[in-house]
PDB file of N, CA and C in Angstrom:
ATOM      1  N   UNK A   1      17.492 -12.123 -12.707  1.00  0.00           N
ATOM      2  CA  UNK A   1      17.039 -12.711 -13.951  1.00  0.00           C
ATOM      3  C   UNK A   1      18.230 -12.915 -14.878  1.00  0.00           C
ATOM      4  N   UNK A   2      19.020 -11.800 -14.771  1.00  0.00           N
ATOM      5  CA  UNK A   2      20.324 -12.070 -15.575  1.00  0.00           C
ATOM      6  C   UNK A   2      21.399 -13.423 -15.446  1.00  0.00           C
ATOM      7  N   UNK A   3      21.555 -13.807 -14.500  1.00  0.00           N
ATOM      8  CA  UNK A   3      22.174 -14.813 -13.545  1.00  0.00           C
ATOM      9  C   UNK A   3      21.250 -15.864 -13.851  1.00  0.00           C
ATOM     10  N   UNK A   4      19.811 -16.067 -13.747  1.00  0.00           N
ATOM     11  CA  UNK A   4      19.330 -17.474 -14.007  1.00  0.00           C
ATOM     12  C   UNK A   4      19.317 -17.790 -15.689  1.00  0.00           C
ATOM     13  N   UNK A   5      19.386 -16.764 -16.370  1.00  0.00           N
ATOM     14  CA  UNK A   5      19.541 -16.558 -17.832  1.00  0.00           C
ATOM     15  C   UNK A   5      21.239 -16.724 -18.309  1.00  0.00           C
ATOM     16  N   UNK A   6      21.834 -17.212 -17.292  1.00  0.00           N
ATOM     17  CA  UNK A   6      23.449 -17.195 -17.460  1.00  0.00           C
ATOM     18  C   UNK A   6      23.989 -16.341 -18.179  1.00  0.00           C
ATOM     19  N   UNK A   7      23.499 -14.864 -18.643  1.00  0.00           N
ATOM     20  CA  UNK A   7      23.391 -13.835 -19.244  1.00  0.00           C
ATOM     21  C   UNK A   7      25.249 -13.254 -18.245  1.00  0.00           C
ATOM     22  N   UNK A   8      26.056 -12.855 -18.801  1.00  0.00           N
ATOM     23  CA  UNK A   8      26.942 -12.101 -18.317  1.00  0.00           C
ATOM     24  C   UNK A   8      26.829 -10.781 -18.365  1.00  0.00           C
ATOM     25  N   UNK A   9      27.098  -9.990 -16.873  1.00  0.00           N
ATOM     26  CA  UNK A   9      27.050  -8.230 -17.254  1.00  0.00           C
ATOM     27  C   UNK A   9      27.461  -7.805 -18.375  1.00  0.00           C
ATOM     28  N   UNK A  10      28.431  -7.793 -19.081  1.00  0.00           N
ATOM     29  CA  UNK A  10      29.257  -7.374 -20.287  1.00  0.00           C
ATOM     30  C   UNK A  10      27.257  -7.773 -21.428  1.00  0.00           C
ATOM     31  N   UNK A  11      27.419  -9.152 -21.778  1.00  0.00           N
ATOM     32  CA  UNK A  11      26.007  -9.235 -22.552  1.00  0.00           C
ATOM     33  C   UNK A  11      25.056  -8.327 -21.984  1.00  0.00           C
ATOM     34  N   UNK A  12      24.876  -7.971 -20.947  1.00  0.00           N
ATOM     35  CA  UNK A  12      23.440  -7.435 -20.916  1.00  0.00           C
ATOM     36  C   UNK A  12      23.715  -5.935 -21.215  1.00  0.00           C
ATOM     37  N   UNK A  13      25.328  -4.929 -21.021  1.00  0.00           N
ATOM     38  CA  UNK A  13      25.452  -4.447 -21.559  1.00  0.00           C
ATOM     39  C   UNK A  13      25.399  -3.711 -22.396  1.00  0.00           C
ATOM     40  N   UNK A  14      25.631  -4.524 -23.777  1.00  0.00           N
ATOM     41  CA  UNK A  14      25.877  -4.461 -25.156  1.00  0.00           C
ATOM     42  C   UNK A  14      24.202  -4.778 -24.975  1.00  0.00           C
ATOM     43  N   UNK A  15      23.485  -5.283 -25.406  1.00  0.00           N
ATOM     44  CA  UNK A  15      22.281  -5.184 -25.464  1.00  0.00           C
ATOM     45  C   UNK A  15      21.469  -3.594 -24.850  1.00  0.00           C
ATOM     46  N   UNK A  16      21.833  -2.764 -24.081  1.00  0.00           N
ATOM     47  CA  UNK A  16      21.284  -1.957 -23.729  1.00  0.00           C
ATOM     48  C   UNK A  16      22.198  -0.667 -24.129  1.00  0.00           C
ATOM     49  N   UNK A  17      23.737  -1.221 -24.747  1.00  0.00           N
ATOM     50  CA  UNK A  17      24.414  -0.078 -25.387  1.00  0.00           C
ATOM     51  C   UNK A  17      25.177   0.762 -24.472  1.00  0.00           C
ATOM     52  N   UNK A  18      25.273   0.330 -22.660  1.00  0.00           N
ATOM     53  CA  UNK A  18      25.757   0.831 -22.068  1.00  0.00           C
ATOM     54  C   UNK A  18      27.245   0.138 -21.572  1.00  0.00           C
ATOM     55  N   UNK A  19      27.719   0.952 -20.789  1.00  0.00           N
ATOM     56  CA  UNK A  19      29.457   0.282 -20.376  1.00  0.00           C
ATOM     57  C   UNK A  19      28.851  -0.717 -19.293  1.00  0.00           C
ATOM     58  N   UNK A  20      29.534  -1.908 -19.313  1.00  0.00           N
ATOM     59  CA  UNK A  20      29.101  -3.282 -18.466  1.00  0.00           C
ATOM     60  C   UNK A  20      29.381  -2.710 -16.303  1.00  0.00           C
ATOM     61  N   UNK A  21      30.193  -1.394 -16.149  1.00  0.00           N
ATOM     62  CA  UNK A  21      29.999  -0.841 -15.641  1.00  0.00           C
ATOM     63  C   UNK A  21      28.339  -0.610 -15.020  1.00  0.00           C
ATOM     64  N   UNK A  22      27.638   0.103 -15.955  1.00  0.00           N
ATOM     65  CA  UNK A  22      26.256   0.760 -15.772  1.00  0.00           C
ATOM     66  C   UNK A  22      25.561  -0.893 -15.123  1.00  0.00           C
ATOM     67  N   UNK A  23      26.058  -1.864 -15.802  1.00  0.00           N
ATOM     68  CA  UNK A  23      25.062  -2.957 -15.461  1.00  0.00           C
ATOM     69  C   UNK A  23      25.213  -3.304 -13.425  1.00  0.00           C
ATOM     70  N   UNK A  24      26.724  -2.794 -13.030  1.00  0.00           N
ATOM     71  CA  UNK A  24      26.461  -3.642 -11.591  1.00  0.00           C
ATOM     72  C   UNK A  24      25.511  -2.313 -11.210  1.00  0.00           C
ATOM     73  N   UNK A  25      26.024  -0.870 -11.976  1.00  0.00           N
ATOM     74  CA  UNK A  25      25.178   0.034 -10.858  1.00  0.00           C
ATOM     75  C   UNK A  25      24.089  -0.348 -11.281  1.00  0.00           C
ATOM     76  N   UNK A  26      23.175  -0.523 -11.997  1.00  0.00           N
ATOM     77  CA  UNK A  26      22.144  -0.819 -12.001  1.00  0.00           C
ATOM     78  C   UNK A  26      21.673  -1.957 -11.059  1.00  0.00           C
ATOM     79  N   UNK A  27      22.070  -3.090 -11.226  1.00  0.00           N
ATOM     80  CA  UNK A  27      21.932  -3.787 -10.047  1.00  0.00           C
ATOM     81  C   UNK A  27      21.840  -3.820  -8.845  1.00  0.00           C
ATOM     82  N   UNK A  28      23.183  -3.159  -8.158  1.00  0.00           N
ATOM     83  CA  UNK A  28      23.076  -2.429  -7.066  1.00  0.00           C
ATOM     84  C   UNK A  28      22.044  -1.383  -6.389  1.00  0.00           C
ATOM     85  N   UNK A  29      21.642  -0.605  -7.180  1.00  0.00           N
ATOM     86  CA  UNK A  29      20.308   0.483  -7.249  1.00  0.00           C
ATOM     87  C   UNK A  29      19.189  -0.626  -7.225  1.00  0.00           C
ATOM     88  N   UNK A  30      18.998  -1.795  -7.466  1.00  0.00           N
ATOM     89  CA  UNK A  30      17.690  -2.619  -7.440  1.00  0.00           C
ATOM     90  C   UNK A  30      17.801  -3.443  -6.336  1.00  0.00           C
ATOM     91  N   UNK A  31      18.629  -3.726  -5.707  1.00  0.00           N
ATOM     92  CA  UNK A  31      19.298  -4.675  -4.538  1.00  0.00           C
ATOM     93  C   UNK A  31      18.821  -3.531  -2.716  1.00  0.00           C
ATOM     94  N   UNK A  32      19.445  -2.160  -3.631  1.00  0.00           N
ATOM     95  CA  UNK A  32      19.504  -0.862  -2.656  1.00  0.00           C
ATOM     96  C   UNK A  32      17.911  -0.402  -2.613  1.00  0.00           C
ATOM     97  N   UNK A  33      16.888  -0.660  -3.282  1.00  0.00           N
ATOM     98  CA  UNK A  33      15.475  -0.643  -3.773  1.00  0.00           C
ATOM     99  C   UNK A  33      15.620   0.834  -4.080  1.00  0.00           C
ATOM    100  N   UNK A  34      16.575   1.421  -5.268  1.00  0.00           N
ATOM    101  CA  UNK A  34      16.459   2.508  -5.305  1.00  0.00           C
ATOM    102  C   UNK A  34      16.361   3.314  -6.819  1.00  0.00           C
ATOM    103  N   UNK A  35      16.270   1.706  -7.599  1.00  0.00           N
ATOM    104  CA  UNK A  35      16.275   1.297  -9.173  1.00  0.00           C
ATOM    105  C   UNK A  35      14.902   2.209  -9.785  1.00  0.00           C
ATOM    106  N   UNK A  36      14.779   3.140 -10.449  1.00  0.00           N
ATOM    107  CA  UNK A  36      13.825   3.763 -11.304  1.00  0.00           C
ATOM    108  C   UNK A  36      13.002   2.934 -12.001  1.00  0.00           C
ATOM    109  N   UNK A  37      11.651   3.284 -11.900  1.00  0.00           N
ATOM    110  CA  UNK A  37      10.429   1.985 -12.902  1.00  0.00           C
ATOM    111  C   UNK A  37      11.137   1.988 -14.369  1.00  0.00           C
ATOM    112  N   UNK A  38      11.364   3.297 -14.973  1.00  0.00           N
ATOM    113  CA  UNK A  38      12.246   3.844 -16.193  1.00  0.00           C
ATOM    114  C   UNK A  38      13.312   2.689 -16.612  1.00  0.00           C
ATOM    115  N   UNK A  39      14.204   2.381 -15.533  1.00  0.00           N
ATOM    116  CA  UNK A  39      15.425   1.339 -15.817  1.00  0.00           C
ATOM    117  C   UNK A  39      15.136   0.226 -15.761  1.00  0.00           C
ATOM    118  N   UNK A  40      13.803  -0.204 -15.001  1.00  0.00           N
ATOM    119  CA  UNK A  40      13.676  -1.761 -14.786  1.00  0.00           C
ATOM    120  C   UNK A  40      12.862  -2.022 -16.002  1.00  0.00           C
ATOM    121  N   UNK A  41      11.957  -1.478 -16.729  1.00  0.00           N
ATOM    122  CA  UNK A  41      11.543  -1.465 -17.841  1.00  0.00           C
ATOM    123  C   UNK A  41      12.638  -1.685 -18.822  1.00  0.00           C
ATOM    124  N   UNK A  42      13.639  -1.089 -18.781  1.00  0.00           N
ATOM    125  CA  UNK A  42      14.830  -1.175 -19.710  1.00  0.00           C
ATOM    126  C   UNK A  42      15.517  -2.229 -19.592  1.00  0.00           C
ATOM    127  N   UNK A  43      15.830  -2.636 -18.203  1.00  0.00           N
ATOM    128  CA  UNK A  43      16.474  -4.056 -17.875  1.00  0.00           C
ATOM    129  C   UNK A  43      15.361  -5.511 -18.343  1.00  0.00           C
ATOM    130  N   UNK A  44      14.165  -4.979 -18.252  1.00  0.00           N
ATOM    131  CA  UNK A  44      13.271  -6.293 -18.725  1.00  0.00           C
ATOM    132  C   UNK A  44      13.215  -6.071 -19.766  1.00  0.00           C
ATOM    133  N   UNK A  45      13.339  -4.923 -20.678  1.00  0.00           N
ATOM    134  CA  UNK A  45      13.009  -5.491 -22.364  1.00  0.00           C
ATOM    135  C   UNK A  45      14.446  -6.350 -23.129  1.00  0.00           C
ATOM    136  N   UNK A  46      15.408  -5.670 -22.038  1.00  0.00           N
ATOM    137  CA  UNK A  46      16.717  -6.377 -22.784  1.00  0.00           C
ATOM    138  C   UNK A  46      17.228  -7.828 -22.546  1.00  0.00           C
ATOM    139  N   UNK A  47      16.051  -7.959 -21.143  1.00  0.00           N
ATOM    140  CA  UNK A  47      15.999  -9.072 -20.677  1.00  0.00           C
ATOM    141  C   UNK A  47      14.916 -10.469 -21.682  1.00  0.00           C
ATOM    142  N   UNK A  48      14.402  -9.476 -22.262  1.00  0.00           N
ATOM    143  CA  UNK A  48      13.135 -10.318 -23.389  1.00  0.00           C
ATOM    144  C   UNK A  48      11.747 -10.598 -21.783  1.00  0.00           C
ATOM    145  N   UNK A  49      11.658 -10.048 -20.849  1.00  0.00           N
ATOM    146  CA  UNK A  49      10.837 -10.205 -19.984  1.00  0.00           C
ATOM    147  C   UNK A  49       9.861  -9.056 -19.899  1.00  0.00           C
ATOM    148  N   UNK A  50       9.036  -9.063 -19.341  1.00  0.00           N
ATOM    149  CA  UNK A  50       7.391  -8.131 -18.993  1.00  0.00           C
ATOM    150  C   UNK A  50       7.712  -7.581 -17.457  1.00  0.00           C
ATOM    151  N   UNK A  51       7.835  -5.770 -17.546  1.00  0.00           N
ATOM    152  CA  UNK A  51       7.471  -5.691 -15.726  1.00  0.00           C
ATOM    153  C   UNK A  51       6.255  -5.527 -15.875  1.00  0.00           C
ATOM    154  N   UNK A  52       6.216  -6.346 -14.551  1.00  0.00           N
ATOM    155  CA  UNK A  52       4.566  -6.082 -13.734  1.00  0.00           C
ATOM    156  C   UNK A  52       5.068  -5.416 -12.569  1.00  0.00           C
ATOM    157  N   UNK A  53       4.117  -4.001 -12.304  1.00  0.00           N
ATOM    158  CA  UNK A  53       4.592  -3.412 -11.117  1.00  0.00           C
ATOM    159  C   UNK A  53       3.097  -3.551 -10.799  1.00  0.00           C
ATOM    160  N   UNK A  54       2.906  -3.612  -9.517  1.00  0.00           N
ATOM    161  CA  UNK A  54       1.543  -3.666  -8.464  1.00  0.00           C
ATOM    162  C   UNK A  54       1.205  -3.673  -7.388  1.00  0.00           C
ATOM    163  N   UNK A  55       0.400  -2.877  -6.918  1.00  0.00           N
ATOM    164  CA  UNK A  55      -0.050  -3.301  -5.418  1.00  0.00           C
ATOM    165  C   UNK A  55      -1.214  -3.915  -4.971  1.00  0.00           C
ATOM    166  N   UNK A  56      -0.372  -4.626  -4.082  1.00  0.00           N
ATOM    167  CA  UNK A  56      -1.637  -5.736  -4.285  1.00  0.00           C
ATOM    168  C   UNK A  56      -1.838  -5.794  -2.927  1.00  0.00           C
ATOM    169  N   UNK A  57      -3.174  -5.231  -2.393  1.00  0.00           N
ATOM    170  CA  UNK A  57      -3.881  -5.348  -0.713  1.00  0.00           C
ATOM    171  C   UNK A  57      -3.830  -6.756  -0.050  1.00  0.00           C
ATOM    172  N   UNK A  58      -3.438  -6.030   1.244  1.00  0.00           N
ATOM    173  CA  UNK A  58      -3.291  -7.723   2.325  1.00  0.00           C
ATOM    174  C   UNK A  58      -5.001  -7.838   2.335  1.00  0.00           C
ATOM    175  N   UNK A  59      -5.702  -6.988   2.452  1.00  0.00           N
ATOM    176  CA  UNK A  59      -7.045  -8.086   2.533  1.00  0.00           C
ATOM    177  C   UNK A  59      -8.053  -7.403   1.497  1.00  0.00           C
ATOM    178  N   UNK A  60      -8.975  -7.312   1.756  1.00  0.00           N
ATOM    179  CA  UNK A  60     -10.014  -6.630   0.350  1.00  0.00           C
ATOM    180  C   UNK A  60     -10.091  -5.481   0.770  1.00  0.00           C
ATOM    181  N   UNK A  61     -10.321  -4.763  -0.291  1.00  0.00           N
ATOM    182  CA  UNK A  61     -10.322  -3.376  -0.360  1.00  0.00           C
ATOM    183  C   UNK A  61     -12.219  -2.913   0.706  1.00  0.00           C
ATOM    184  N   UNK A  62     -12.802  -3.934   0.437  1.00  0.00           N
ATOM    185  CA  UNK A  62     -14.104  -3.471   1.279  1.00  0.00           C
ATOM    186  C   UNK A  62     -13.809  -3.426   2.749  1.00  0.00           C
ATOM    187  N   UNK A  63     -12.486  -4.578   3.181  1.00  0.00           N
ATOM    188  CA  UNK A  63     -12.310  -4.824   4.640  1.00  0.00           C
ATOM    189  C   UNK A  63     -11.554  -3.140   5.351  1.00  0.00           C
ATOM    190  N   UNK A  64     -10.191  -3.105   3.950  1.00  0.00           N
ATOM    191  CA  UNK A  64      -9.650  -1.799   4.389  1.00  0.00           C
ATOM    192  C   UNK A  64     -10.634  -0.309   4.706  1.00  0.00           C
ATOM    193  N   UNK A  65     -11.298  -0.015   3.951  1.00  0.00           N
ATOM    194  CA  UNK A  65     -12.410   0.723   4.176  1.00  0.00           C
ATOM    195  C   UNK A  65     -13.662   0.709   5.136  1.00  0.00           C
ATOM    196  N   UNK A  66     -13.741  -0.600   5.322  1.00  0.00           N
ATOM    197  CA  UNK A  66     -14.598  -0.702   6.767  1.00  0.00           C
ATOM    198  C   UNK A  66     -13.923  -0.360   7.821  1.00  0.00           C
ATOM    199  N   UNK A  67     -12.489  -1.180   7.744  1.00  0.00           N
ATOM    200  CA  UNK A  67     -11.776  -0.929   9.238  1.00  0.00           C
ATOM    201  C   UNK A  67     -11.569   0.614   9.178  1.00  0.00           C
ATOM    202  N   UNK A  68     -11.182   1.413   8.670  1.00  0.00           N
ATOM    203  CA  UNK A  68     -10.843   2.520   8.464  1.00  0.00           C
ATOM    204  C   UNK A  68     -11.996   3.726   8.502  1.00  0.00           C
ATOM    205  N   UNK A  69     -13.627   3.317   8.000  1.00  0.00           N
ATOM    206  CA  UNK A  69     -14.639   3.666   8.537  1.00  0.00           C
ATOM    207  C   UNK A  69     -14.807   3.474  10.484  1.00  0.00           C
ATOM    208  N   UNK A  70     -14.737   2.008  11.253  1.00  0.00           N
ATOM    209  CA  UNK A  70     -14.738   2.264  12.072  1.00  0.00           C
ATOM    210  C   UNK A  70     -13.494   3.015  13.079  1.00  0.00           C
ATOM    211  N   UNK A  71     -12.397   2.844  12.534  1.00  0.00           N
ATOM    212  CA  UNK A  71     -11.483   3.988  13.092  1.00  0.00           C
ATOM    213  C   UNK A  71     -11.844   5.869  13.647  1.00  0.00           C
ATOM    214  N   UNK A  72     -12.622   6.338  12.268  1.00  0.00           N
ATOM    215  CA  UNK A  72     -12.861   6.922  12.110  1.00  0.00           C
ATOM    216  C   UNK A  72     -14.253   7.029  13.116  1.00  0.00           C
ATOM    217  N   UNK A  73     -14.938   6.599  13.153  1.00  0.00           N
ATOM    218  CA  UNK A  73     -15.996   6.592  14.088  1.00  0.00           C
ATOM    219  C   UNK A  73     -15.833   6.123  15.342  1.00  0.00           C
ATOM    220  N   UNK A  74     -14.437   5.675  15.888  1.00  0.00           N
ATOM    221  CA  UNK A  74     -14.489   5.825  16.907  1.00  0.00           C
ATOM    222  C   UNK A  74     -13.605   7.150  17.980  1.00  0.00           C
ATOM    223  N   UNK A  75     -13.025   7.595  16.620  1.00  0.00           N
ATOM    224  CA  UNK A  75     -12.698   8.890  17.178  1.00  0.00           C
ATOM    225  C   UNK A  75     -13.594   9.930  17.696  1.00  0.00           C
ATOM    226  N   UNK A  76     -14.807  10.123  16.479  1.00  0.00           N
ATOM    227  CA  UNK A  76     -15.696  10.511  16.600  1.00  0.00           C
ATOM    228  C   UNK A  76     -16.876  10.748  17.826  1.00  0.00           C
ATOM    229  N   UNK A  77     -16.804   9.403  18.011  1.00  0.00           N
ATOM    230  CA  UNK A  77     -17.384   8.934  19.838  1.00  0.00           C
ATOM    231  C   UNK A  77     -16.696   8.996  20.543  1.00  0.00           C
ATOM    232  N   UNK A  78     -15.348   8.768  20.902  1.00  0.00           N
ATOM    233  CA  UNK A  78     -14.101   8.671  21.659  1.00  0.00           C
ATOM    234  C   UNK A  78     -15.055  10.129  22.914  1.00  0.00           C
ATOM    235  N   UNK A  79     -14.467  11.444  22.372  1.00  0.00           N
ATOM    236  CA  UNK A  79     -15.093  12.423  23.158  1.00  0.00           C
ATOM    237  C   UNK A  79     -16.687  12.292  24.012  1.00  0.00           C
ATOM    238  N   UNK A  80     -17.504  12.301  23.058  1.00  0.00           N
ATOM    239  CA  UNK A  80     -18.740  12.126  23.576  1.00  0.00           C
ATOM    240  C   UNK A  80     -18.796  10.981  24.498  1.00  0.00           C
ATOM    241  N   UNK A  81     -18.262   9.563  24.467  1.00  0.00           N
ATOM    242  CA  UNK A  81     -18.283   8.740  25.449  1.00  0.00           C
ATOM    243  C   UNK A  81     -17.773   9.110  26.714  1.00  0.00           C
ATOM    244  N   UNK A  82     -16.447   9.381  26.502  1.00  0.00           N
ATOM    245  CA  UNK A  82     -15.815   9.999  27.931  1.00  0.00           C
ATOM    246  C   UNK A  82     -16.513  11.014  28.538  1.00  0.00           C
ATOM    247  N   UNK A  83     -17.062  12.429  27.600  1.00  0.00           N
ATOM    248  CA  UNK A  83     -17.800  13.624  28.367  1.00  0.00           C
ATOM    249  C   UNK A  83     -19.500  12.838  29.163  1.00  0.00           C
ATOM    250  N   UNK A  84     -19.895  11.375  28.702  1.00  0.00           N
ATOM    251  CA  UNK A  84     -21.333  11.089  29.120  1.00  0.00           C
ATOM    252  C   UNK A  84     -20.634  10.364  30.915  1.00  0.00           C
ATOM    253  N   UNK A  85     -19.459   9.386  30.442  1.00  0.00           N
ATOM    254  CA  UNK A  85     -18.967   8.469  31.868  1.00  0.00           C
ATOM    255  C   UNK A  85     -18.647   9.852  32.923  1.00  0.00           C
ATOM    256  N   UNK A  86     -18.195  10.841  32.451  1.00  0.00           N
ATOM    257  CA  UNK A  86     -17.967  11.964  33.405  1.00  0.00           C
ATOM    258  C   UNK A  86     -19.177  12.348  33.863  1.00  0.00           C
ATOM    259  N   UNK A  87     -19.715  12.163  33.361  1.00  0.00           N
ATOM    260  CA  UNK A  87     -21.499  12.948  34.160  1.00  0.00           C
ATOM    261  C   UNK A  87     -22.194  11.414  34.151  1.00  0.00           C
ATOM    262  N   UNK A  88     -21.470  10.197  34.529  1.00  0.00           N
ATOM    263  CA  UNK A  88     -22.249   9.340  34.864  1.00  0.00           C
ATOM    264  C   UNK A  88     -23.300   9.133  33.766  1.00  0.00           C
ATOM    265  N   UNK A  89     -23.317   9.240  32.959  1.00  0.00           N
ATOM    266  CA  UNK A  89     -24.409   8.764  31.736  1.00  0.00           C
ATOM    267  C   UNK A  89     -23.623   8.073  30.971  1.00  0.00           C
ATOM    268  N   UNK A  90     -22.961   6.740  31.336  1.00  0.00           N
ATOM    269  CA  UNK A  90     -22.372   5.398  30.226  1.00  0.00           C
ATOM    270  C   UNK A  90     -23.116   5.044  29.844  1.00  0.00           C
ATOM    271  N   UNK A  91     -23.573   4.462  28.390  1.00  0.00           N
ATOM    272  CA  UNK A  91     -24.305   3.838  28.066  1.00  0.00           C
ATOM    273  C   UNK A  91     -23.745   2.337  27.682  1.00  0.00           C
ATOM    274  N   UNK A  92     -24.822   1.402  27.740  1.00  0.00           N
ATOM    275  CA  UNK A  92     -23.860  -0.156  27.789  1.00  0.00           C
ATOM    276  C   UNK A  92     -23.196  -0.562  26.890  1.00  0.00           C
ATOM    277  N   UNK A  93     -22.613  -1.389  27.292  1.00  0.00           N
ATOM    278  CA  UNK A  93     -21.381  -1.759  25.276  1.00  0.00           C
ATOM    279  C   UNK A  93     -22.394  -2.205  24.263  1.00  0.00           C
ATOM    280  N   UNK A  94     -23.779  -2.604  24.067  1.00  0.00           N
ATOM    281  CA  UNK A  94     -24.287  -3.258  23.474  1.00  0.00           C
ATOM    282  C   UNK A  94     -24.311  -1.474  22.039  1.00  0.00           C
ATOM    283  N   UNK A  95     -25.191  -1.305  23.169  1.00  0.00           N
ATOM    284  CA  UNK A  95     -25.788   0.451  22.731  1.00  0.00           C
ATOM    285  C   UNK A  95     -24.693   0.785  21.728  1.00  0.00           C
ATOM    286  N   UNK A  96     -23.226   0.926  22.421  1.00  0.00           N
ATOM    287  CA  UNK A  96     -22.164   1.836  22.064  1.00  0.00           C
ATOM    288  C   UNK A  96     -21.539   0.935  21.043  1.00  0.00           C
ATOM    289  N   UNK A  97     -21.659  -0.311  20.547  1.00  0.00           N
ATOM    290  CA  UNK A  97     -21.159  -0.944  19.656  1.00  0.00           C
ATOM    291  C   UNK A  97     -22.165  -0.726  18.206  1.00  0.00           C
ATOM    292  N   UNK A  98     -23.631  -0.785  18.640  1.00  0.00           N
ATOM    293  CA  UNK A  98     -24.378  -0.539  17.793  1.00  0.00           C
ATOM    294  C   UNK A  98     -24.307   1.238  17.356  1.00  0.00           C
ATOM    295  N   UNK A  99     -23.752   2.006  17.912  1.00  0.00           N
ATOM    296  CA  UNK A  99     -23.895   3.229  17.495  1.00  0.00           C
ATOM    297  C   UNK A  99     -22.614   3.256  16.673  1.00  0.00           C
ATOM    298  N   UNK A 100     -21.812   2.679  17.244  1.00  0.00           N
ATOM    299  CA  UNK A 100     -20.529   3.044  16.506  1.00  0.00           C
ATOM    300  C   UNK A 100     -20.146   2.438  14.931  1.00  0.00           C
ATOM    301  N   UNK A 101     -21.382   1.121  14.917  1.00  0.00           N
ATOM    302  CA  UNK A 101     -21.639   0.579  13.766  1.00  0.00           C
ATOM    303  C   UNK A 101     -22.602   0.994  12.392  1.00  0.00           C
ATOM    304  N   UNK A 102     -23.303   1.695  13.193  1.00  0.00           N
ATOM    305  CA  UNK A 102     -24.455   3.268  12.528  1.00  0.00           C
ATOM    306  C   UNK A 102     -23.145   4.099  11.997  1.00  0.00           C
ATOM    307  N   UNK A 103     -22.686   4.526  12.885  1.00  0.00           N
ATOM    308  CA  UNK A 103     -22.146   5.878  12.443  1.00  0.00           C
ATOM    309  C   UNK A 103     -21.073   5.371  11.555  1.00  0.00           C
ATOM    310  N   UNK A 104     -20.347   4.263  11.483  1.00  0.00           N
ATOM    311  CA  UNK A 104     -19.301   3.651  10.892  1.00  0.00           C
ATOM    312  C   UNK A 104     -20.062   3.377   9.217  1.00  0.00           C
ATOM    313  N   UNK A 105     -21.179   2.686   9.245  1.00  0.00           N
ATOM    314  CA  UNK A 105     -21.988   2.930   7.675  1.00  0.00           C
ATOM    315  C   UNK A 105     -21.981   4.294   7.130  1.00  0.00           C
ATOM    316  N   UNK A 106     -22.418   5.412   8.097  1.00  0.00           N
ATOM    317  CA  UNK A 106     -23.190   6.647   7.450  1.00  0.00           C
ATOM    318  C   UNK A 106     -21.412   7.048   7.410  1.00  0.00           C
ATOM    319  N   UNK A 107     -20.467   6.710   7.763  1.00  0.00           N
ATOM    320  CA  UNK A 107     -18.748   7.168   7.110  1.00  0.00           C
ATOM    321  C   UNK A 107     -19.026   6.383   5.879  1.00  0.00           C
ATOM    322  N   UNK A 108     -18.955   5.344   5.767  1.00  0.00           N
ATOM    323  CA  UNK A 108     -18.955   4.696   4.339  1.00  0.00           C
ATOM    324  C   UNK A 108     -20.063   4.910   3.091  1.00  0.00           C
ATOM    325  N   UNK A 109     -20.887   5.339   3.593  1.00  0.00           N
ATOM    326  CA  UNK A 109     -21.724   5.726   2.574  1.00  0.00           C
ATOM    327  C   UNK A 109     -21.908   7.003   2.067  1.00  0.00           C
ATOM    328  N   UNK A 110     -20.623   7.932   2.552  1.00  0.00           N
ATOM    329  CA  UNK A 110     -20.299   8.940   2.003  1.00  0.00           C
ATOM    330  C   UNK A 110     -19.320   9.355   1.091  1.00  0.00           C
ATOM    331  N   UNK A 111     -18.777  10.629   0.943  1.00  0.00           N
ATOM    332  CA  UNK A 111     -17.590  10.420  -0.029  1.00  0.00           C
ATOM    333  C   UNK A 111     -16.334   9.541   0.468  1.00  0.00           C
ATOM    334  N   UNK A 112     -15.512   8.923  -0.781  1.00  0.00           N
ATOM    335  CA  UNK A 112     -14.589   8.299  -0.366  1.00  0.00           C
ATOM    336  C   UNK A 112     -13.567   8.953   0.632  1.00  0.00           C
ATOM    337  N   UNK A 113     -13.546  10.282  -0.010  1.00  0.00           N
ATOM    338  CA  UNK A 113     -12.214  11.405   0.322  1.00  0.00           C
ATOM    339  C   UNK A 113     -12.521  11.491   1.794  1.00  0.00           C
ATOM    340  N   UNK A 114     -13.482  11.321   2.387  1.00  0.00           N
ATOM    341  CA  UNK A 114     -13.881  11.467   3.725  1.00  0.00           C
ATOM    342  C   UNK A 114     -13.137  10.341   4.725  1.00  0.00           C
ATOM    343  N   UNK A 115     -13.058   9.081   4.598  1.00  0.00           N
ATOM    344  CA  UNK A 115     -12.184   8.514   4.862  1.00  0.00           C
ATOM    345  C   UNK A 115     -10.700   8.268   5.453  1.00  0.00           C
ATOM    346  N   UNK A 116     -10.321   9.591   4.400  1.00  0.00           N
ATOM    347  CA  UNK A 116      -8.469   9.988   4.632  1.00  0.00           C
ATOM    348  C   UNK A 116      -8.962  11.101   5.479  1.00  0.00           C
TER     349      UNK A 116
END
């Protein structure tokens, strides 16, 4: 931002009251992703700019929690399936998709903390 603002280290500096020094380490520490929320706040007000820090989910938060419900439920079955094919009692994929989709709700419709 400093650079598209043709802002020189020395200016951004004196605006923050530090030796034009502090400005490459600072830079460097944000380049290195190792820059404190503390300093980048400091670098954007001297910058006259707004941080936005955020995380923002690759898909919806209902998808992450479903997939993560059926994870969880298929661990759950994982055992019991294998101990039924060992004694010859498989039941068909239809069955075992629909159970695993039962038990994958009754995960989600419990506490969140259950989940992790």
């Amino acid at each position: 931002m400093r650079e598209s603002l043709g802002m020189s280290a020395s200016a951004l500096a004196r605006k923050l009251g530090v030796m034009p020094h502090s400005i490459a380490k600072l830079e460097k520490a944000e380049a290195d992703e190792k820059i404190t929320l503390a300093n980048l706040r400091k670098l954007a007000s001297a910058l006259d700019c707004e941080l936005q820090y955020a995380l923002v989910p690759r898909k919806s938060l209902e998808e992450i929690l479903e997939d993560r419900a059926i994870t969880i439920a298929r661990e759950r079955l994982r055992p019991i399936s294998h101990s039924m094919s060992l004694e010859n009692q498989s039941v068909d994929q239809s069955a075992s998709e629909k159970q695993l989709q039962l038990l994958a709700k009754e995960i989600l419709d419990g506490p969140r903390r259950n989940l992790w």
